[in-house]
Structure formats: structure tokens, C-alpha cells
N, C-alpha and C. Protein backbone atom coordinates (compact mmCIF):
# COMPACT_ATOMS: atom_id res chain seq x y z
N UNK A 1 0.85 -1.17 0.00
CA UNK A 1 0.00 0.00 0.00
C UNK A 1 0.89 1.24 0.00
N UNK A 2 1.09 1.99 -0.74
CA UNK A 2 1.20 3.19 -0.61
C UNK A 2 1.04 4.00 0.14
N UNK A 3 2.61 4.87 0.32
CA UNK A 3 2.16 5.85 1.53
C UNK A 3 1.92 7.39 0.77
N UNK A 4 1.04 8.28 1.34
CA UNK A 4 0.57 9.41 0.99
C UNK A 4 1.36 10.19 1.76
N UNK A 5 1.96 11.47 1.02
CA UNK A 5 2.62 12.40 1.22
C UNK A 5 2.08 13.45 0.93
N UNK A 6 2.12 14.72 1.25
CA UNK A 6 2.18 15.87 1.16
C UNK A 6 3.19 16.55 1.14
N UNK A 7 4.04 17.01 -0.08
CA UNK A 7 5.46 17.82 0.31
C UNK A 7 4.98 19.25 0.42
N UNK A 8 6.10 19.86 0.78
CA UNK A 8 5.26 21.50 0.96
C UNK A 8 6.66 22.27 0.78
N UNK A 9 8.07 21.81 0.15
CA UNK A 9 9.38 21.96 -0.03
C UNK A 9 10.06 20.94 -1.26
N UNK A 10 10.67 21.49 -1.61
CA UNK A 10 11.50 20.42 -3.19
C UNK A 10 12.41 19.74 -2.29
N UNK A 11 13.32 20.17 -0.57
CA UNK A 11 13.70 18.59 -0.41
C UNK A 11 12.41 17.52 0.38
N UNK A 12 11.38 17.74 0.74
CA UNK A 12 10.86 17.04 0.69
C UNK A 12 10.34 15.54 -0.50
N UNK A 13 10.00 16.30 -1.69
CA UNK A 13 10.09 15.64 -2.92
C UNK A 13 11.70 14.58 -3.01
N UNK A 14 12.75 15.13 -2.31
CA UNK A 14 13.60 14.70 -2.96
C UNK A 14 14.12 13.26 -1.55
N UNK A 15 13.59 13.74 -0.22
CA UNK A 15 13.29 12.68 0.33
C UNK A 15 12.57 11.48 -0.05
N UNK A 16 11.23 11.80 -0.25
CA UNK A 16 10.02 10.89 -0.78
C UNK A 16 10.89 9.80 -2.10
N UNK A 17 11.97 10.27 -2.62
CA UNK A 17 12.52 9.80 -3.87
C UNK A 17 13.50 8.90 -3.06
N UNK A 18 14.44 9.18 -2.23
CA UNK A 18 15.28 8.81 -1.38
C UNK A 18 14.53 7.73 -0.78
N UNK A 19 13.56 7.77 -0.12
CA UNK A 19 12.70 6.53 0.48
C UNK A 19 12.55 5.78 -0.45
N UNK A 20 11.98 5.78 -1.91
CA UNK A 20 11.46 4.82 -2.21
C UNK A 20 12.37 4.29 -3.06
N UNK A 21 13.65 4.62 -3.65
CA UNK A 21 14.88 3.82 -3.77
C UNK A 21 15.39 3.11 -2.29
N UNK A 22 15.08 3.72 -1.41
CA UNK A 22 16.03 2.68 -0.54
C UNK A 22 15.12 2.22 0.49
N UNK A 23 13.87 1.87 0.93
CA UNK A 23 12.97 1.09 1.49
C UNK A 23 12.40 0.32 0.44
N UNK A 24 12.11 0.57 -0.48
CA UNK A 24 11.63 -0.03 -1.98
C UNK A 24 10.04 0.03 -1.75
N UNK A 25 9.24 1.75 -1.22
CA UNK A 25 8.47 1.58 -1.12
C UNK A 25 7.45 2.59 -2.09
N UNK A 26 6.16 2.23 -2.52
CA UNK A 26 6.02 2.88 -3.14
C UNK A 26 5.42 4.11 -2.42
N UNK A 27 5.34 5.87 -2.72
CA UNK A 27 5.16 7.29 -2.47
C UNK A 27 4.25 7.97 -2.99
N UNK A 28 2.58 7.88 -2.78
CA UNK A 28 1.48 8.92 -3.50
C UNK A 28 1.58 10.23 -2.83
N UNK A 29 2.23 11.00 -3.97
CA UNK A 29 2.42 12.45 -3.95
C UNK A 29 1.04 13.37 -3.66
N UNK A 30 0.28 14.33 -2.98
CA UNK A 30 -0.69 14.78 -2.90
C UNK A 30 -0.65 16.05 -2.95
N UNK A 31 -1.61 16.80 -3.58
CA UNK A 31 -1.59 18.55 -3.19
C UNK A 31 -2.93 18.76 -3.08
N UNK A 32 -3.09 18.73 -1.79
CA UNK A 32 -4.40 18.85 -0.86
C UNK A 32 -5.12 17.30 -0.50
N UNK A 33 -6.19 17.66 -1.21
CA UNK A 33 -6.48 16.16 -1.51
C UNK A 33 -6.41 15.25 -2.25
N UNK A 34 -5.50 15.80 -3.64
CA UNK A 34 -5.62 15.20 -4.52
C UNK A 34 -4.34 15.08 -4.85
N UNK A 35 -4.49 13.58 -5.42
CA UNK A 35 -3.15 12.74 -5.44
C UNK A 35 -2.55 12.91 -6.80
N UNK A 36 -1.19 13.58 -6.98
CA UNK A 36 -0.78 14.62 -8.44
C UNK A 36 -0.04 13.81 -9.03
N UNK A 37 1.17 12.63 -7.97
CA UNK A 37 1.92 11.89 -8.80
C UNK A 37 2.77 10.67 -7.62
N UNK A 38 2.67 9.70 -8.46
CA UNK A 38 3.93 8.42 -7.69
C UNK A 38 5.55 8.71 -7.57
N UNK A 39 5.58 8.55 -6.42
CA UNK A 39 7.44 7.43 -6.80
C UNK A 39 7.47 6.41 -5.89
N UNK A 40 8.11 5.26 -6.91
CA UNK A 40 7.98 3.60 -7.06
C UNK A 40 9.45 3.51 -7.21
N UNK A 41 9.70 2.40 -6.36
CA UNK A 41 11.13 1.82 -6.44
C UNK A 41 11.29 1.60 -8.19
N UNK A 42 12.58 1.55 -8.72
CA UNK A 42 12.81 1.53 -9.86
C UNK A 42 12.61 -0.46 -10.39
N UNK A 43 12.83 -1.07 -9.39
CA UNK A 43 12.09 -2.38 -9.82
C UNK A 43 10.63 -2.64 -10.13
N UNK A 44 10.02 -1.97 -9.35
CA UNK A 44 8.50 -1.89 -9.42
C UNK A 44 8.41 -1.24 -11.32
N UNK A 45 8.75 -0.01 -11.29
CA UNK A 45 8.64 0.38 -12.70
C UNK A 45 9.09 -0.70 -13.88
N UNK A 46 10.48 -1.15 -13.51
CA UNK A 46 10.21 -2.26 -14.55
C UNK A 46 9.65 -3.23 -14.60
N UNK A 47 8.98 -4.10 -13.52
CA UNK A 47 7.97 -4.79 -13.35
C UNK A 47 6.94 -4.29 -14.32
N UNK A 48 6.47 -3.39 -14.01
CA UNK A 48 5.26 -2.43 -15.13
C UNK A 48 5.91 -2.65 -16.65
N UNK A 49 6.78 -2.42 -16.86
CA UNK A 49 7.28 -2.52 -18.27
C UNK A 49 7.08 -3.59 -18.81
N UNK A 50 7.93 -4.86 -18.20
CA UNK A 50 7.68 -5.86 -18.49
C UNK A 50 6.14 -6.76 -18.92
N UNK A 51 5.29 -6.25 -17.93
CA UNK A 51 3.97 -6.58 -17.79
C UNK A 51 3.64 -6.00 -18.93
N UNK A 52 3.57 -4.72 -19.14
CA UNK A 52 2.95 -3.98 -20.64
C UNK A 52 4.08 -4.61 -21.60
N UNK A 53 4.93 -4.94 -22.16
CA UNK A 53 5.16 -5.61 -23.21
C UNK A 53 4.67 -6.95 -23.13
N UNK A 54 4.52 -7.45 -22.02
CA UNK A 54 3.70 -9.17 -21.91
C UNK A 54 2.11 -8.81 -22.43
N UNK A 55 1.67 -7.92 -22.01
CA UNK A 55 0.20 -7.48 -22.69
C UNK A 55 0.39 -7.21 -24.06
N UNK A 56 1.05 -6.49 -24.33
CA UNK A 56 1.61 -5.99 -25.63
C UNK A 56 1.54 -7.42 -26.88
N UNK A 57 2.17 -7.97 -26.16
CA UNK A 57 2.54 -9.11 -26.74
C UNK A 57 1.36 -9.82 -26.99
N UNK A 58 0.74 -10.32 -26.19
CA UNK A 58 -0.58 -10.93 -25.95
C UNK A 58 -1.49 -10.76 -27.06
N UNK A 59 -1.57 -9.46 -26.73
CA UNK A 59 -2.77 -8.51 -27.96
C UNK A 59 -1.84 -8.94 -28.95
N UNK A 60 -0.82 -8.57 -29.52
CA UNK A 60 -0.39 -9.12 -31.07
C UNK A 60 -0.66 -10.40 -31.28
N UNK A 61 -0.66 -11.25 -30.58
CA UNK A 61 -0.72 -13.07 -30.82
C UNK A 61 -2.28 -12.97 -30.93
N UNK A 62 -3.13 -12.50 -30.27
CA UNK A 62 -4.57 -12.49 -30.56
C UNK A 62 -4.90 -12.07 -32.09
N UNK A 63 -4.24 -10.84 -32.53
CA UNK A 63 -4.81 -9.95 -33.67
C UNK A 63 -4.27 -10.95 -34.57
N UNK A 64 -3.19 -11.68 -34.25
CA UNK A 64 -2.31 -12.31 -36.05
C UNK A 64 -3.39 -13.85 -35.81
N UNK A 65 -4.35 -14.06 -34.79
CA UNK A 65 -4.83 -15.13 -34.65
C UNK A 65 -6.16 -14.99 -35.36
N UNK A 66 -6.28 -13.68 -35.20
CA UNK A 66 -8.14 -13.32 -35.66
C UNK A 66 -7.75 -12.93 -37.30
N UNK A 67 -6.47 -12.80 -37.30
CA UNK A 67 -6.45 -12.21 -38.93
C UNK A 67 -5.99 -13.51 -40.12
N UNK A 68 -5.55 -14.16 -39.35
CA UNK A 68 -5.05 -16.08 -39.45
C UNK A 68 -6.51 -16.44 -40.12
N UNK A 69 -7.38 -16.47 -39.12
CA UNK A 69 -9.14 -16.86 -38.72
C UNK A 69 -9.48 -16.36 -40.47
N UNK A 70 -9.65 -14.82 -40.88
CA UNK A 70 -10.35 -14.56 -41.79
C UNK A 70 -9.65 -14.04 -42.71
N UNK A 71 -8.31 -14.84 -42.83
CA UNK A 71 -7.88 -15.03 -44.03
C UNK A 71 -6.86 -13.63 -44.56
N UNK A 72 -6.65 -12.72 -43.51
CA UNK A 72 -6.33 -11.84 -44.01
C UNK A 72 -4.95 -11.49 -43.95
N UNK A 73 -4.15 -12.77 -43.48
CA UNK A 73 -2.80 -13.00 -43.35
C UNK A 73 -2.01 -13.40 -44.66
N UNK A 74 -1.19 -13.09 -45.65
CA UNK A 74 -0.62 -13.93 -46.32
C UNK A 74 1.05 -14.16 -46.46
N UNK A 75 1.46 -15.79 -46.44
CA UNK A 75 2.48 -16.05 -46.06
C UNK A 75 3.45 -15.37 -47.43
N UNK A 76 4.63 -14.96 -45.96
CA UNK A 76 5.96 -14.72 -46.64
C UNK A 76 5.90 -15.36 -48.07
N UNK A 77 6.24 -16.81 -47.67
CA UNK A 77 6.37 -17.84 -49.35
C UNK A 77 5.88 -17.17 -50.22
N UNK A 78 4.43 -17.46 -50.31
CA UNK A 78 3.55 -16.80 -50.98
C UNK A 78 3.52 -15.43 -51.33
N UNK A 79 3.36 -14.76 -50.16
CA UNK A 79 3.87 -13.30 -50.94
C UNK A 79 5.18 -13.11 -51.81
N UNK A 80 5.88 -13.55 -51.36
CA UNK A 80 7.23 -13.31 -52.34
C UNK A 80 7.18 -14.76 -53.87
N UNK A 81 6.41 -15.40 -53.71
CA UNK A 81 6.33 -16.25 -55.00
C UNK A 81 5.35 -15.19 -55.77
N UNK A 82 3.92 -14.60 -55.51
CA UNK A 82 3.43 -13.75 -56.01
C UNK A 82 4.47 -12.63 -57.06
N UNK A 83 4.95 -12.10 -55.79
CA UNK A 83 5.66 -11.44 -56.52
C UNK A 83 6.98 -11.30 -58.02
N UNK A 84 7.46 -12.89 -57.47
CA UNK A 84 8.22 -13.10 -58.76
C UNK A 84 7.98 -13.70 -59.64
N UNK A 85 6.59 -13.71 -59.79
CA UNK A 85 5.38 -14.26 -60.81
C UNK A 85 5.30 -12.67 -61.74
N UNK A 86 4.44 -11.66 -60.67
CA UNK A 86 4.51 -10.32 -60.95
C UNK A 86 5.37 -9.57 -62.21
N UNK A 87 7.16 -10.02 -61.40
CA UNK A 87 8.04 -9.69 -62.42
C UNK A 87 8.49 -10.15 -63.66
N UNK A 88 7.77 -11.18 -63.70
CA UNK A 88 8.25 -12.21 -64.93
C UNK A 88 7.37 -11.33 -66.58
């Protein structure tokens, strides 16, 4: 869980940064009540990365699966035999 901060100074901000590199915790930034921005240990962020290219990924294997489905894929081979049919 996230801890909520309020800075009210830039070294505060630069604490909140300091904590969450070295407790590895994550920091919801607030101005008033409303929460303006994170800082997340730098593992956590690439965790996120990783995850969105694993989604990333996902969704492409779905789309080349639905486009497989209705035909709207055509193989390398084929495309390039097409083609040197084309040039002849």
C-alpha cells in the first residue's frame, strides 16, 4: 500500500525519492487532496514494463490469430512467389 505524502518543499520531494529507492516503497504524492503523482522503487517500474510488453505481446498473438481466422494474413512464401510471378 502506498504511503501518501504531502510535500510542501523540493527537499521534501527529494526525500520521498530517497525513500522509495532505498525502502523499496512505493510514495502517492498529494496537493491537498488530490493525489498529483507516484514514486515507485525503480524495480516496481520495470515490473510495469515488463507486464505492458507481456500485454503488448498478448494482444499481437490475438490480432495475427483473428487475422489467421479470416484469411487476411498472407504467407511470406507466398507473398514473395506472387511477386516473382509479378516480375516475370
Amino acid at each position: 500500500m502506498p504511503q501518501t505524502v504531502t510535500p510542501t518543499e523540493k527537499q521534501d520531494y527529494s526525500a520521498q525519492v530517497r525513500r522509495a529507492a532505498r525502502n523499496k516503497e512505493r510514495v502517492r504524492l498529494t496537493q491537498g487532496d488530490k493525489a498529483i503523482a507516484a514514486v515507485i522503487p525503480i524495480e516496481d517500474l520495470e515490473y510495469f514494463e515488463r507486464l505492458e510488453d507481456y500485454v503488448d505481446l498478448l494482444e499481437s498473438l490475438e490480432a495475427t490469430e483473428e487475422a489467421i481466422e479470416k484469411g487476411g494474413v498472407l504467407l511470406w512464401e507466398k507473398f514473395k512467389a506472387e511477386l516473382e510471378l509479378e516480375s516475370k
